[in-house]
Protein backbone atom coordinates (compact mmCIF):
# COMPACT_ATOMS: atom_id res chain seq x y z
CA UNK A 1 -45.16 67.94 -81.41
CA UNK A 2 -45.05 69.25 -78.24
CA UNK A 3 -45.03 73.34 -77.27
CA UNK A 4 -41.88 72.91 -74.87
CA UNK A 5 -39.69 71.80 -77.96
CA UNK A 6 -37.24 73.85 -79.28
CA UNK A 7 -38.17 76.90 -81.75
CA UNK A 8 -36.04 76.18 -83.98
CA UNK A 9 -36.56 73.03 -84.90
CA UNK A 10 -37.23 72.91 -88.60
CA UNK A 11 -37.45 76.61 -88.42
CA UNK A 12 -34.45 76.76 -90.38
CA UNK A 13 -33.76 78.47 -93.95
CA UNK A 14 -35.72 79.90 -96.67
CA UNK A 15 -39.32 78.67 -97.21
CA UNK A 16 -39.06 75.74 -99.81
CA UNK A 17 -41.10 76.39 -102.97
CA UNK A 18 -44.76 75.42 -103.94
CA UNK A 19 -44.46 71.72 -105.27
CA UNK A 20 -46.37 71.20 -108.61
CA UNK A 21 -50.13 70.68 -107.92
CA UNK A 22 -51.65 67.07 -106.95
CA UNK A 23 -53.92 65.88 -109.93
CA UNK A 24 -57.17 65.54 -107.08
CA UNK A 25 -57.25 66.99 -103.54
CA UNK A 26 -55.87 65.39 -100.06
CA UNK A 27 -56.34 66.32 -96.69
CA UNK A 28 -53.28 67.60 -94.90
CA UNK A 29 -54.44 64.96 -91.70
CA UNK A 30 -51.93 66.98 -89.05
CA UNK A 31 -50.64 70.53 -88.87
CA UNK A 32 -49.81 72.95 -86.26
CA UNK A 33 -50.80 75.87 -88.09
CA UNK A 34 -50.54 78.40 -84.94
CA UNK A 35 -46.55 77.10 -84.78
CA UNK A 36 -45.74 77.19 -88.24
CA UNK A 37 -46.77 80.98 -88.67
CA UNK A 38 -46.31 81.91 -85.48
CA UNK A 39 -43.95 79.83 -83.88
CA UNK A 40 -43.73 79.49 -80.12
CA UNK A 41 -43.43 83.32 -79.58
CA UNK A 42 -46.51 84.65 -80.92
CA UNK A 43 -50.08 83.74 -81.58
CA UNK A 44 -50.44 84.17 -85.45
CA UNK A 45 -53.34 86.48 -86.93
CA UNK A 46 -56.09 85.82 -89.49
CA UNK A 47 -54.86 86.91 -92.11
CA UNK A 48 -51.27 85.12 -91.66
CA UNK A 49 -53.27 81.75 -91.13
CA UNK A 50 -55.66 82.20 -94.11
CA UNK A 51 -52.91 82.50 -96.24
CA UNK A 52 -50.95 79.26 -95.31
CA UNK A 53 -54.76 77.85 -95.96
CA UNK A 54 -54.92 79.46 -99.31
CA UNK A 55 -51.53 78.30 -100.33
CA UNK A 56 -52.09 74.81 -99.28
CA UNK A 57 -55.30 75.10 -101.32
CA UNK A 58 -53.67 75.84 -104.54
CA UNK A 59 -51.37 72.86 -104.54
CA UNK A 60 -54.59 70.51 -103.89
CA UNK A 61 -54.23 70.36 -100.39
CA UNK A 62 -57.59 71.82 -99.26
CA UNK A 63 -58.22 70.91 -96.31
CA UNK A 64 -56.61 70.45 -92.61
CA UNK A 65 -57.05 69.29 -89.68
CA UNK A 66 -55.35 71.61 -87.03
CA UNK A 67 -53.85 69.95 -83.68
CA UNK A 68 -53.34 71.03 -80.25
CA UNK A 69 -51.07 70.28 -77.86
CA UNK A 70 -52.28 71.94 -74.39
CA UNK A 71 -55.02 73.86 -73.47
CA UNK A 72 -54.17 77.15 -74.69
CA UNK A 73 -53.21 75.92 -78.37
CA UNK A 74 -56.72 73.04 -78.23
CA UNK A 75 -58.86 76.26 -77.10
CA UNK A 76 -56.92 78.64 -80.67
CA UNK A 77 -57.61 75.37 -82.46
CA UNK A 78 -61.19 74.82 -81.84
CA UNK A 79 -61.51 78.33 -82.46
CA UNK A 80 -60.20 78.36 -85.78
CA UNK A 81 -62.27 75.48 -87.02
CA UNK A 82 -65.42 77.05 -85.88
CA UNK A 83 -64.79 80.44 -88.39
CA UNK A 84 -62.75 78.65 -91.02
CA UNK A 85 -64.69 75.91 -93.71
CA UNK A 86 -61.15 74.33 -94.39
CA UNK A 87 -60.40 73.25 -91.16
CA UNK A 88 -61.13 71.18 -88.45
CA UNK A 89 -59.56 70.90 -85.11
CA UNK A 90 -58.40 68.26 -82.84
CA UNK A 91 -57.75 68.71 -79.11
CA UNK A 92 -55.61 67.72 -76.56
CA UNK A 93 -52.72 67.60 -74.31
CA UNK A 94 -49.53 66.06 -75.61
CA UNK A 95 -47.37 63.41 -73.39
CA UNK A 96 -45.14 65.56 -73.38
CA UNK A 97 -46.89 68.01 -71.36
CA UNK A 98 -48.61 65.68 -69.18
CA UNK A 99 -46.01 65.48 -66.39
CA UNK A 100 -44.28 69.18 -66.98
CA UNK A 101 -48.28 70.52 -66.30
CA UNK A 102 -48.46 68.97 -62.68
CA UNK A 103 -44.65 69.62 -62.05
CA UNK A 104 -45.25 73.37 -63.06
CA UNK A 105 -48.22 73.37 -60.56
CA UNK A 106 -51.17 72.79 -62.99
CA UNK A 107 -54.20 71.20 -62.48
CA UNK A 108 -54.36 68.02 -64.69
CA UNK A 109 -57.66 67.23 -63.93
CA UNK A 110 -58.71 70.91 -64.76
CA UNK A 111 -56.87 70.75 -67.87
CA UNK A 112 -58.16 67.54 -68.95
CA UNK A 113 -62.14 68.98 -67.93
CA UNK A 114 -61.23 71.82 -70.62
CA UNK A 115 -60.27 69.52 -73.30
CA UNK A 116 -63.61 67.76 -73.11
CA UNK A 117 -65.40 71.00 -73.09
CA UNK A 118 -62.98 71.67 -76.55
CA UNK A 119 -64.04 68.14 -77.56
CA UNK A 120 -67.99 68.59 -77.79
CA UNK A 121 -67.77 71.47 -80.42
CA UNK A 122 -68.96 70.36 -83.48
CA UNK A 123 -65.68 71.20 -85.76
CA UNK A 124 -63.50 69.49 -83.42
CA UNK A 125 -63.08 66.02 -84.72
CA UNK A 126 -60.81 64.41 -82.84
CA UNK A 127 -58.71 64.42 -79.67
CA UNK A 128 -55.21 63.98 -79.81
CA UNK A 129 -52.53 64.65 -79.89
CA UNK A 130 -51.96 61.96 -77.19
CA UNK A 131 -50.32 58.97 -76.48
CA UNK A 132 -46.90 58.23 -74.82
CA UNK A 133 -43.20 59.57 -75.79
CA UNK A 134 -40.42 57.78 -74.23
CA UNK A 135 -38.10 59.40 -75.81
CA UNK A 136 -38.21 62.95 -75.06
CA UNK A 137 -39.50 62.24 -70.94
CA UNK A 138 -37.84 60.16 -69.21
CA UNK A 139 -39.17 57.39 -66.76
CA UNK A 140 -40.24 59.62 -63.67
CA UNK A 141 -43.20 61.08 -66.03
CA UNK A 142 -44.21 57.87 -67.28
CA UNK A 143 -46.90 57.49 -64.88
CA UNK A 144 -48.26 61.09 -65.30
CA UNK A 145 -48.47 60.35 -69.39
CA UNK A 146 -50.42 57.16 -69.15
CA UNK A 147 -52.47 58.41 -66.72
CA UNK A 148 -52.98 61.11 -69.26
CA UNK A 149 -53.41 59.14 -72.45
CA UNK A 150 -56.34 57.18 -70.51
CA UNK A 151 -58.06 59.97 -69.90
CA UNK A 152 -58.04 60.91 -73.58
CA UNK A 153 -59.11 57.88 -74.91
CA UNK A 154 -61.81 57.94 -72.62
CA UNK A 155 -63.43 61.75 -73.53
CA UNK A 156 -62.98 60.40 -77.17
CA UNK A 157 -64.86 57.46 -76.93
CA UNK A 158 -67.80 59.39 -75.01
CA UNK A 159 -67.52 62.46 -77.51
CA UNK A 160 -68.04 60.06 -80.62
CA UNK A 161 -64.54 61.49 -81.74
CA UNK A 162 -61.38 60.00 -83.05
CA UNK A 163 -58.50 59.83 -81.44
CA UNK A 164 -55.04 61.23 -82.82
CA UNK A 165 -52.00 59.01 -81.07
CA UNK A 166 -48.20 60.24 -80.61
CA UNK A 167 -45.89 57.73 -80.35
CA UNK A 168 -42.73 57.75 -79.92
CA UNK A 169 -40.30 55.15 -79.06
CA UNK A 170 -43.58 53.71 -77.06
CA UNK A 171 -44.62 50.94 -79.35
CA UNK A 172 -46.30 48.18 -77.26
CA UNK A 173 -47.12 50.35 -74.54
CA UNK A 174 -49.36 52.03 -76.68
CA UNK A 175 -50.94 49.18 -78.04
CA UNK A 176 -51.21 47.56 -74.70
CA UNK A 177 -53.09 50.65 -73.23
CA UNK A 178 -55.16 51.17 -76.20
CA UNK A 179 -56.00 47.06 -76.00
CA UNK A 180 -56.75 47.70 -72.04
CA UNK A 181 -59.11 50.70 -72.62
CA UNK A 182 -60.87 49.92 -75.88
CA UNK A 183 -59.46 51.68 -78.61
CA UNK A 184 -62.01 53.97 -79.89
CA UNK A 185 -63.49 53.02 -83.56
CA UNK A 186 -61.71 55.78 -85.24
CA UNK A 187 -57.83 55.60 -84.39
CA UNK A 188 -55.21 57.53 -86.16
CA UNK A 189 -51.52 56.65 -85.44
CA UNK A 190 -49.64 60.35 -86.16
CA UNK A 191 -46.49 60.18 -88.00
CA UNK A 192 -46.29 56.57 -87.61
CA UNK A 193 -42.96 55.73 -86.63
CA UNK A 194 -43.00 51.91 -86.71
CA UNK A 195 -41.67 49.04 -89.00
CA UNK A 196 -43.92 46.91 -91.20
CA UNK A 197 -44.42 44.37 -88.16
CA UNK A 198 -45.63 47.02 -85.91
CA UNK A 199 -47.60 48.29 -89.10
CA UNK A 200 -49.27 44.71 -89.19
CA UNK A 201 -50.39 45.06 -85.32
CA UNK A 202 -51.73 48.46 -86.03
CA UNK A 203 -53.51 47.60 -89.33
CA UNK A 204 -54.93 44.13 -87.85
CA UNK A 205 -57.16 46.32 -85.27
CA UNK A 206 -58.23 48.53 -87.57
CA UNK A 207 -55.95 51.32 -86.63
CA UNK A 208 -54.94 54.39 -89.44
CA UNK A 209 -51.90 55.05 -90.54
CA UNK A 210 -50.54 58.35 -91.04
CA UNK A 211 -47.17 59.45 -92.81
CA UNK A 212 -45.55 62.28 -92.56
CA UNK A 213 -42.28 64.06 -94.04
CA UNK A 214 -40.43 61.25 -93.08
CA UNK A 215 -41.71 58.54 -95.23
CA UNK A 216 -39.39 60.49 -98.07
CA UNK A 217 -36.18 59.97 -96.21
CA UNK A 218 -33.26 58.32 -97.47
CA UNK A 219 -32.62 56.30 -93.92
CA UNK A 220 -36.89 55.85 -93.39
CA UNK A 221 -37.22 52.03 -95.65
CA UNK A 222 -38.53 50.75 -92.67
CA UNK A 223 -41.62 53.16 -93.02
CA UNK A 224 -42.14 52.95 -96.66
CA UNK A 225 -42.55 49.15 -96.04
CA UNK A 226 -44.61 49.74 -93.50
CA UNK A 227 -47.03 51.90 -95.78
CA UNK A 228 -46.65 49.25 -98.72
CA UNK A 229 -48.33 46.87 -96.48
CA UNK A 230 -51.23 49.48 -95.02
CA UNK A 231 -54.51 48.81 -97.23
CA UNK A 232 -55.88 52.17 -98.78
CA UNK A 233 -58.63 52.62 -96.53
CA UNK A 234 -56.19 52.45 -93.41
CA UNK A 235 -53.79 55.08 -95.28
CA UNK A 236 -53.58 58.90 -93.81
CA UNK A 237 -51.19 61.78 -95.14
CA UNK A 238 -50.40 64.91 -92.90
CA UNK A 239 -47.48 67.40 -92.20
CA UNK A 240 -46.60 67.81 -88.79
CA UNK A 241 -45.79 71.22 -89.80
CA UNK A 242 -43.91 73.26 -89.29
CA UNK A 243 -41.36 69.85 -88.43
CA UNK A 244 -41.14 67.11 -90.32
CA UNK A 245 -40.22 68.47 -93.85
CA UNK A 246 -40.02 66.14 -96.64
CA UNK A 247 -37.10 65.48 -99.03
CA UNK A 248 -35.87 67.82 -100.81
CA UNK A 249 -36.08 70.28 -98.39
CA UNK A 250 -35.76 68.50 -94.99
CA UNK A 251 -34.30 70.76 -92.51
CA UNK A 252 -36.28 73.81 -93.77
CA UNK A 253 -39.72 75.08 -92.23
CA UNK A 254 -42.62 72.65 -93.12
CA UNK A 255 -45.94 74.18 -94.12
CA UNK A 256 -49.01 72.03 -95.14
CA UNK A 257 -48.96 73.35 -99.64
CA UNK A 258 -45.30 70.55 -98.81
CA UNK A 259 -47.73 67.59 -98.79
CA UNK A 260 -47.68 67.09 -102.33
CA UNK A 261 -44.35 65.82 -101.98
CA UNK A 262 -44.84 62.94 -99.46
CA UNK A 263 -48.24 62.14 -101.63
CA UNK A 264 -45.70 61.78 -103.72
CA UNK A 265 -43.90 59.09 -102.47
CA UNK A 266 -46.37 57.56 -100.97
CA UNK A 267 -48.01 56.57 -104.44
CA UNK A 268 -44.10 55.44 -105.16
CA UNK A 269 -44.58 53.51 -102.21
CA UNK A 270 -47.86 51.81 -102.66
CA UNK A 271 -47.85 51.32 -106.64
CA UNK A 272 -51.27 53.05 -106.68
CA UNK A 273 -51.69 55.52 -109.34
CA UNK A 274 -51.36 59.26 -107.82
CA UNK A 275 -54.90 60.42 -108.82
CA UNK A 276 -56.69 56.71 -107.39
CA UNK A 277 -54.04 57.63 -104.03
CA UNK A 278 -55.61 60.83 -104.06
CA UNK A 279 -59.26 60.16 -104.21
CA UNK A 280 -58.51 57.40 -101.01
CA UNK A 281 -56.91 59.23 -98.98
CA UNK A 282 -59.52 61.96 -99.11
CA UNK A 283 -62.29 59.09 -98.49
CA UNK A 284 -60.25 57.85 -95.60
CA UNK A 285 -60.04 61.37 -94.33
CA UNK A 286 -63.52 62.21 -94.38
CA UNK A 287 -64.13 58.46 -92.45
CA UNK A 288 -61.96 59.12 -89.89
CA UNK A 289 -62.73 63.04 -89.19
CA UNK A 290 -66.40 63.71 -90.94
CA UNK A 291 -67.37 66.45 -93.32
CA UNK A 292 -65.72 69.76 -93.38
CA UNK A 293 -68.88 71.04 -94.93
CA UNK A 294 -71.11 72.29 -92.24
């Protein structure tokens, strides 16, 4: 999600309650913990952000991977990976940001030379999020985000780290650029937004598959056919919080202890017993991203 959305999206209402506890832990594969506690206003403290950690914790949600989305939030994100054993980081500047930097005067090539500085820590796993958005920028920064999105696949593959795609509305673009670069070994499609044909692409190149909030939707059957078709070891779950919120409390703010509920569904989803789900998720997690252990 990018910084220059609105603050209020899914900011809205009471905080939902804790869901009951998985039976095994997951990995929460996506959160913006420095928007969900802080929102775009503030830069949360430790305290505030070891408590969302604790509270994801005692659902079975353990650990997260925390994502940037320009150089300020990759540099707080790094940051909290290195002191905290929970999480990791991923680093990046989002599509979304890729033409607004240069049109605000920034440096991209500066920006991008700071995000592989970010990338060579050893608790940042991944880069990302990147990838295109046609939906939210329009055509005239089109350019700018590919231009962008190379760049990042590149530092990943020479940092050994996986990249973390947003895609929106950008379905065979992204393939096609990922197809033109090389896609690096360890892929993760974020909230993927695609139908079970575009699932097949992604799956047949040995792309993961992560689902969000929105897999538990009422109008989302195109995703939850899309997962039913995604083999285990392909199979990510994450948050996206603070948007994203699954059913029953879509609307209201998202916060990574919420996973439980698109775990859930996603065990609906797949037939796979909730504990097995569990345990492959986790191994798929710990492929993709590493150890959290030190």
């Amino acid at each position: 999600m990018s910084r220059s959305s609105s603050s209020r999206a899914n900011r809205r209402g009471e905080l939902p309650p804790d869901p009951e506890p998985l039976p095994a832990p997951v990995v929460d594969s996506h959160t913006h913990l420095d928007i969900a506690v802080g929102g775009f206003d503030r830069a949360p403290d430790a305290a505030e952000v070891d408590a969302q950690v604790a509270a994801a914790e005692a659902v079975g949600v353990p650990r997260l991977v925390q994502v940037g989305v320009d150089v300020p939030s990759s540099r707080w994100s790094a940051e909290l990976a290195a002191r905290h054993p929970n999480v990791l980081a991923a680093v990046a500047v989002h599509p979304n940001e890729a033409g607004s930097w240069v049109d605000d005067g920034g440096d991209m090539d500066t920006a991008l030379a700071e995000i592989d500085r970010l990338a060579a820590q050893p608790r940042v796993r991944a880069v990302g999020e990147t990838g295109l958005d046609r939906f939210r920028t329009g055509p005239e920064g089109w350019a700018a985000q590919e231009a962008s999105f190379r760049a990042h696949i590149r530092i990943a593959k020479e940092r050994g780290k996986a990249l973390v795609i947003h895609d929106r509305d950008a379905h065979d673009e992204i393939l096609r650029v990922l197809d033109d670069e090389g896609a690096p070994e360890r892929t993760v499609f974020h909230c993927f937004s695609g139908d079970a044909a575009f699932a097949r692409a992604c799956v047949a190149r040995g792309h993961v598959l992560s689902f969000a909030g929105t897999l538990t939707f009422a109008n989302a059957g195109y995703l939850r056919e899309a997962a039913a078709l995604t083999p285990l070891d392909q199979l990510l779950v994450e948050t996206d919080a603070p948007f994203l919120t699954p059913v029953p409390y879509r609307g209201r703010p998202n916060a990574s202890r919420l996973v439980p509920h698109t775990v859930r569904t996603l065990a609906e989803v797949t037939g796979v017993d909730l504990e097995q789900l569990c345990a492959a998720l986790t191994a798929t997690a710990e492929r993709v991203f590493g150890p959290w252990e030190d």
